[in-house]
Protein backbone atom coordinates (compact mmCIF):
# COMPACT_ATOMS: atom_id res chain seq x y z
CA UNK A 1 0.00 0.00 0.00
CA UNK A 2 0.86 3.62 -0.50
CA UNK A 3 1.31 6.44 2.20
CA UNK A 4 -2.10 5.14 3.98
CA UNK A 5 -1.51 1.79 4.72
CA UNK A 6 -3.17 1.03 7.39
CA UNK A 7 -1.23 -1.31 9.85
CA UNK A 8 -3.52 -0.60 12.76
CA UNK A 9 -2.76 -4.45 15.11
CA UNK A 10 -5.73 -5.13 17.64
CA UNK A 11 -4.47 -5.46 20.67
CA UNK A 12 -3.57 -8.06 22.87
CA UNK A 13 -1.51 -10.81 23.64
CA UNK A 14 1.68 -11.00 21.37
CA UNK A 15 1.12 -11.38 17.55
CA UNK A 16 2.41 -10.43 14.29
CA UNK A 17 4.74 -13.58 13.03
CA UNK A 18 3.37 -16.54 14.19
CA UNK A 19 5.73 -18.74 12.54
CA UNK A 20 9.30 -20.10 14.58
CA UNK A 21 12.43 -17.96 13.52
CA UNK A 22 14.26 -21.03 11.11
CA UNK A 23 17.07 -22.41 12.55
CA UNK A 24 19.18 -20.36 15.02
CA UNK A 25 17.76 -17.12 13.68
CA UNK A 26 17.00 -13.83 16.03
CA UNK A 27 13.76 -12.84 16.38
CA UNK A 28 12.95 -9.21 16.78
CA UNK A 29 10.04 -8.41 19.12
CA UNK A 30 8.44 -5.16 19.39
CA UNK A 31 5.80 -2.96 21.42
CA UNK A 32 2.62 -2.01 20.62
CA UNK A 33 4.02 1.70 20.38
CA UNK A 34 6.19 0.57 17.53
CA UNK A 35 4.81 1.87 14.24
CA UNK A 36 6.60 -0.88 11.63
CA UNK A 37 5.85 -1.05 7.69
CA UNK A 38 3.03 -4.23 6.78
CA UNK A 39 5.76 -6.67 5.64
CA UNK A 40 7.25 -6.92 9.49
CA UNK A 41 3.82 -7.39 11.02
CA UNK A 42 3.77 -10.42 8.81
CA UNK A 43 6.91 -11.70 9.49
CA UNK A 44 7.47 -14.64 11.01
CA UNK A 45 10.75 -12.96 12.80
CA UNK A 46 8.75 -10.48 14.04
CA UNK A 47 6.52 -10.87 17.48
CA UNK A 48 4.56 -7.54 18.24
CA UNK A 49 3.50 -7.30 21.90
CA UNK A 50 1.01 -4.93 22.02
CA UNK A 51 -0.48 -3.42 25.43
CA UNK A 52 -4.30 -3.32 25.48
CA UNK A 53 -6.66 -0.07 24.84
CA UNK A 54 -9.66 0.42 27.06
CA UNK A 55 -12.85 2.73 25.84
CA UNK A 56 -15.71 3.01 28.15
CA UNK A 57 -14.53 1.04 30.64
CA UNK A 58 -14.51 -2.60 28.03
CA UNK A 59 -11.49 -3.30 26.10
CA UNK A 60 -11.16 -2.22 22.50
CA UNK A 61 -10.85 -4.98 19.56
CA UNK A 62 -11.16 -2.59 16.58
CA UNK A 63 -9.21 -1.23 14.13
CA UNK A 64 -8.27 2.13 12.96
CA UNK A 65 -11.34 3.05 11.03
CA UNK A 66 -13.20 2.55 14.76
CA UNK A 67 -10.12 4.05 16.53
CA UNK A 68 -10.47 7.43 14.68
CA UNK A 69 -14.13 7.44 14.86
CA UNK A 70 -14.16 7.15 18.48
CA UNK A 71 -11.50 10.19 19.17
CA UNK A 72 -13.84 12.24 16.61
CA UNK A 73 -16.61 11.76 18.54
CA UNK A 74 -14.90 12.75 21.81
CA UNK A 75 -14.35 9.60 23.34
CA UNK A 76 -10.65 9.09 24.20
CA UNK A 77 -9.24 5.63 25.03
CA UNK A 78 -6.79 4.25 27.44
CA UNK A 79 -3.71 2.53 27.31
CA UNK A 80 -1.86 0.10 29.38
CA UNK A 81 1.82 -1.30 28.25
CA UNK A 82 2.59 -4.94 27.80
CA UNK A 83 2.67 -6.95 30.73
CA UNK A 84 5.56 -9.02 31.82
CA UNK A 85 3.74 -12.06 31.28
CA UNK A 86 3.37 -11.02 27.74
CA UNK A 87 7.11 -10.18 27.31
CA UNK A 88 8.42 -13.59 28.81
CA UNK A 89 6.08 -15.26 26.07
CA UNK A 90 7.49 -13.36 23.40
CA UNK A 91 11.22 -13.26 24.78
CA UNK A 92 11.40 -16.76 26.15
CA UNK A 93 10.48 -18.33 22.48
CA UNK A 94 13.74 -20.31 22.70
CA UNK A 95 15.60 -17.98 20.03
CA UNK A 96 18.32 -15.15 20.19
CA UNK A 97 16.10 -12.31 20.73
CA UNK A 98 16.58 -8.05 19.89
CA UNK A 99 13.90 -6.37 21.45
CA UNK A 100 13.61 -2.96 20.23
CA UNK A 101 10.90 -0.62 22.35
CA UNK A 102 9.33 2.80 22.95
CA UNK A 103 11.16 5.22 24.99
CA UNK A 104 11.77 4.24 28.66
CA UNK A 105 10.88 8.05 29.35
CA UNK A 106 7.47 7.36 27.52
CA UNK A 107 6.71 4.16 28.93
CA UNK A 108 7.71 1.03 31.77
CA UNK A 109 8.02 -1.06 28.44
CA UNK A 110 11.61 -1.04 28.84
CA UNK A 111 11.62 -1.82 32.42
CA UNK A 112 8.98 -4.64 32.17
CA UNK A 113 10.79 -6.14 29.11
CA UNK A 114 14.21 -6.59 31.17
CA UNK A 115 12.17 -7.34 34.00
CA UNK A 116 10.93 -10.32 31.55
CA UNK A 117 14.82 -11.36 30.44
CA UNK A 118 15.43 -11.19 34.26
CA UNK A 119 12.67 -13.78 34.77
CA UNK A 120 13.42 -16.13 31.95
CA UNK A 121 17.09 -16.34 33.45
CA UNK A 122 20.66 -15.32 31.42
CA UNK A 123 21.40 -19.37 31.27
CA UNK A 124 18.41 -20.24 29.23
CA UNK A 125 20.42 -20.25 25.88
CA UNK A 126 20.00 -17.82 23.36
CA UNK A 127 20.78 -14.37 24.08
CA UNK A 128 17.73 -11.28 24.79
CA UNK A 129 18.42 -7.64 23.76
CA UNK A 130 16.36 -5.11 24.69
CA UNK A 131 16.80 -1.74 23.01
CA UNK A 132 15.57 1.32 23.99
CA UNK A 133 15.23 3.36 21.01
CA UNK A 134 14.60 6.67 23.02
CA UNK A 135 11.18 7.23 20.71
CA UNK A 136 8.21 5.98 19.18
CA UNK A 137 5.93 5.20 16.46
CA UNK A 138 7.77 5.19 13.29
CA UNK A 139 11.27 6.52 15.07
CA UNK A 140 11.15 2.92 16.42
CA UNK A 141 9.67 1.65 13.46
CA UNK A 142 12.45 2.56 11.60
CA UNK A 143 14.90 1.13 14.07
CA UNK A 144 12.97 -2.48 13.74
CA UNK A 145 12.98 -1.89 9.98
CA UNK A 146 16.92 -1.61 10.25
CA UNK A 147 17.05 -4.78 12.52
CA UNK A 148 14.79 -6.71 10.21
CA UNK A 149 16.61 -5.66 6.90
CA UNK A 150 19.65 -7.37 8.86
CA UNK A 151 18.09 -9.76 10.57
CA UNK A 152 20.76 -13.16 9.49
CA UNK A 153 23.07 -11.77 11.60
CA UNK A 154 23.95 -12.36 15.10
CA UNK A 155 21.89 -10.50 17.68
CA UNK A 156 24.95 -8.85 19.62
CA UNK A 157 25.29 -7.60 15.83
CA UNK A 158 21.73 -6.81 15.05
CA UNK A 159 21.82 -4.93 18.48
CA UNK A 160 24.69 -2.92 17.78
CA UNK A 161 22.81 -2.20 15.06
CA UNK A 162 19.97 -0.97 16.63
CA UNK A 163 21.66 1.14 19.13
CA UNK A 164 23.29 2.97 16.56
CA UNK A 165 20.25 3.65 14.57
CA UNK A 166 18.58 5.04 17.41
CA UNK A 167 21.27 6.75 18.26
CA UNK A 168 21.06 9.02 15.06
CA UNK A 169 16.92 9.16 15.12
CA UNK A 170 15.52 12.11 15.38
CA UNK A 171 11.48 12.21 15.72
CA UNK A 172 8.94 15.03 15.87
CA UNK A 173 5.23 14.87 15.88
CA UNK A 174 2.42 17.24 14.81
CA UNK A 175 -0.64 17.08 17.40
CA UNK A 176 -3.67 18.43 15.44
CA UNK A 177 -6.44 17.60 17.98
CA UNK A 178 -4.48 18.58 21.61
CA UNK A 179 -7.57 17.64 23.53
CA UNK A 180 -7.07 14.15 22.73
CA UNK A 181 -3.39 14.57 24.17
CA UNK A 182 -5.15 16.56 27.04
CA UNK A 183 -7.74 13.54 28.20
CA UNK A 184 -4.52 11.32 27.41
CA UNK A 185 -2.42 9.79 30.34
CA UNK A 186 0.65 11.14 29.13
CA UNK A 187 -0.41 14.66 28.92
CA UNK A 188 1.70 15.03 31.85
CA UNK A 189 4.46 14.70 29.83
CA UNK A 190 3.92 18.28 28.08
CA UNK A 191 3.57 21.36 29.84
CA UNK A 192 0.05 22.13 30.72
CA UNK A 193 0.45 25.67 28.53
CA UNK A 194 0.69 23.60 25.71
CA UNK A 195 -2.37 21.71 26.24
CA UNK A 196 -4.57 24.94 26.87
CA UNK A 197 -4.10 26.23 23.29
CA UNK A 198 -6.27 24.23 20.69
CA UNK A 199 -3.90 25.22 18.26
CA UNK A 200 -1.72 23.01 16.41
CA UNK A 201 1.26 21.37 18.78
CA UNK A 202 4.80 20.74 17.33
CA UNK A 203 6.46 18.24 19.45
CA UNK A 204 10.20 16.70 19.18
CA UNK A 205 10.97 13.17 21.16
CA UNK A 206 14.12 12.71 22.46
CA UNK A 207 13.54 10.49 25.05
CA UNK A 208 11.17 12.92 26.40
CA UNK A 209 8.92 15.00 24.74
CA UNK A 210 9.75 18.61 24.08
CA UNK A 211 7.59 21.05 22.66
CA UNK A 212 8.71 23.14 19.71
CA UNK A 213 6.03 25.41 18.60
CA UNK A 214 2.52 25.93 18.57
CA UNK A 215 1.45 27.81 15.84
CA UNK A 216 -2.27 28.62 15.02
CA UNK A 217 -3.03 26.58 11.44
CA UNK A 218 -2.26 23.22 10.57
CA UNK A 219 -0.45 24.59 7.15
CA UNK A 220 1.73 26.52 9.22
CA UNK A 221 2.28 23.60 11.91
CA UNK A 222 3.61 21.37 9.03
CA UNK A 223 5.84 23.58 7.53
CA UNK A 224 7.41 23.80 11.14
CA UNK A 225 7.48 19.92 11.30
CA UNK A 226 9.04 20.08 7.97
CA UNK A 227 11.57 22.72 8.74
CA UNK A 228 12.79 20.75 12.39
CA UNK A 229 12.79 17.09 10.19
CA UNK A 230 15.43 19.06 7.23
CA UNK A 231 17.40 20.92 10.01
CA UNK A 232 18.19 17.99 12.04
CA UNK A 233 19.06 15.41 9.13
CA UNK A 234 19.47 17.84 6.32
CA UNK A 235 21.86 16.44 3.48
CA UNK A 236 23.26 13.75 6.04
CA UNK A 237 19.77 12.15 5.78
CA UNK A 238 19.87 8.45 5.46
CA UNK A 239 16.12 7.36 5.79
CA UNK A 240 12.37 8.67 7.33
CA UNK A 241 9.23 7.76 8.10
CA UNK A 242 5.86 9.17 8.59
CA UNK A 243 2.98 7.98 10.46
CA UNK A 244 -0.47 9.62 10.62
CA UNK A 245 -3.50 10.22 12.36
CA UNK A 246 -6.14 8.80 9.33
CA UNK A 247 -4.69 12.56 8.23
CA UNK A 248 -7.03 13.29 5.08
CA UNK A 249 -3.80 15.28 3.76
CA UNK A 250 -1.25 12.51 4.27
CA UNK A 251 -0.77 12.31 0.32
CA UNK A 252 0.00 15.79 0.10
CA UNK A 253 2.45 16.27 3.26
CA UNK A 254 4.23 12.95 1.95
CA UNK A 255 4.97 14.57 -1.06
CA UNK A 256 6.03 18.22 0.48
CA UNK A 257 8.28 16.43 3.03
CA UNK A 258 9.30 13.67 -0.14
CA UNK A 259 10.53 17.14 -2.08
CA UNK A 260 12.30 19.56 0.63
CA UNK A 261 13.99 16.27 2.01
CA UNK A 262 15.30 14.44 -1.54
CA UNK A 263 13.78 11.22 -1.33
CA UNK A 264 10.71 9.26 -0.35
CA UNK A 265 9.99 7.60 2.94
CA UNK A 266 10.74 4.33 3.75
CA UNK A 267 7.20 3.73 4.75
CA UNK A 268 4.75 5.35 5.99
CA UNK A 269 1.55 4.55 7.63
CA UNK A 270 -1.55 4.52 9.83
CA UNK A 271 -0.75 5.14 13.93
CA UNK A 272 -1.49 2.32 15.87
CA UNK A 273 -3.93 2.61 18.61
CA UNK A 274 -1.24 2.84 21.32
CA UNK A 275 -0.01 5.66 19.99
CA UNK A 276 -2.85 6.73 18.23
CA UNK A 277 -4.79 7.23 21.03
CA UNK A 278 -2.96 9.74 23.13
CA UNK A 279 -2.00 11.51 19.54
CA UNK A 280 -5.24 11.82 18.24
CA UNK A 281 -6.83 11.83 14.46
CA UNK A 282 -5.08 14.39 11.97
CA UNK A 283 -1.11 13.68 14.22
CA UNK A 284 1.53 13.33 12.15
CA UNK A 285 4.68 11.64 13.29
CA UNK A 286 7.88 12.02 10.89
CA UNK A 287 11.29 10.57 11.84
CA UNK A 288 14.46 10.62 10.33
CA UNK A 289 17.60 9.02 10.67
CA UNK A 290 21.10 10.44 10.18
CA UNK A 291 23.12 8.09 7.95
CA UNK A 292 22.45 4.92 6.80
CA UNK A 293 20.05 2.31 8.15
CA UNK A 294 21.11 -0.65 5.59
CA UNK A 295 23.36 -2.57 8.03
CA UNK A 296 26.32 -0.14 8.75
CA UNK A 297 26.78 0.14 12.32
CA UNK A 298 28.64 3.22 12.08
CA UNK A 299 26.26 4.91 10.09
């Protein structure tokens, strides 16, 4: 699919490859605040853990179309992060493992996934990695995508690997709708003056989230996105990704950002409903990498 694939996962217990890695291969397993292009939620060495999403007090089993129509209507959902349990399944499949995961500041994802290494014990065999990428979305996406492309090699490799991709990530998102990041349970994580304002929110992630501007039109709030994602990677650009919101002018900012950056995405796609939901419809989340992502570790 083109710029709106939609790769919205229901949530749940681990899923995405449900195939055994062949052989002594590593399997990558990420969170349900990992944004990743179609062909990885079908691999078989990919396991997504996704946390669950509550509306209304009943859990949510829908996809994006019901996501989005249930943040339009004013109805904001929950999130909860993977449980442990859920990480031991995925981490204790009896393969080398690279775990690569939303940002620690974001989320106990990190801390519950080496919790879940802790648990299944250092002799069991095959090593576990877990990587925190110090983002989300499709900054992590594109750190899975890196592992993935690599994925024959050893996992102290493929985790170098990662490391050094996130290393050089640089992410930024475009809130459209701030009440949905206002009813969210991270709204804590942006200054309160921020949320006020219904206008337009520019936000970078690095590690934490930082807000960059908040300019009154959306036309004007993308052309700051724009201007932040070419700063950062300019002509040192190696890769980037967008994710959206079920944004009706996806097509359009695709191409602007395709144009003032030199080349297309490496994917881009629908938000999943972990991130998603605290987002809102309309977000935008670009993320770029500086140097390559094709397998050398230093970039």
């Amino acid at each position: 699919m083109g710029p709106s694939e939609d790769r919205t996962p229901t949530p749940g217990a681990p899923h995405g490859g449900r195939g055994e890695p062949g052989g002594d291969g590593t399997l990558l397993v990420v969170d349900g605040a990992v944004d990743v292009p179609g062909p990885l939620t079908r691999s078989s060495r990919v396991e997504l853990v996704a946390g669950e999403v509550w509306s209304e007090g009943a859990r949510f089993g829908g996809g994006g179309k019901e996501l989005w129509a249930l943040l339009r209507g004013d109805r904001y959902p929950s999130t909860t992060p993977p449980t442990v349990s859920a990480l031991v399944a995925a981490y204790g499949r009896g393969a080398p493992v690279v775990g690569v995961h939303v940002s620690s500041q974001l989320s106990v994802t990190v801390a519950r996934a080496r919790e879940a290494v802790a648990r299944i014990g250092v002799g069991r065999g095959p090593g576990a990695h877990v990587v925190d990428t110090g983002s989300l979305s499709v900054g992590a996406g594109l750190v899975a995508l890196a592992v993935h492309e690599a994925v024959d090699r050893p996992a102290d490799a493929l985790a170098a690997l990662a490391r050094s991709v996130a290393s050089r990530l640089h992410t930024f998102a475009l809130v459209q709708e701030v009440r949905a990041l206002r009813h969210s349970d991270r709204a804590s994580l942006v200054p309160q003056a921020h949320l006020v304002s219904s206008h337009p929110l520019v936000l970078a992630v690095r590690g934490r989230v930082v807000p960059l501007a908040q300019p009154r039109h959306r036309r004007h709030a993308v052309e700051a996105l724009a201007g932040h994602v070419d700063a950062t990677a300019g002509h040192r650009l190696g890769a980037w990704a967008l994710g959206h919101g079920d944004a009706g002018d996806v097509d359009a900012v695709v191409e602007r950002l395709s144009e003032q950056l030199g080349m297309p995405p490496r994917f881009a796609t629908e938000l999943g409903p972990t991130v998603g939901s605290h987002l809102g419809p309309d977000a935008l989340v670009v993320a770029a990498v500086v140097g390559s992502i094709d397998g050398s570790i230093d970039g």
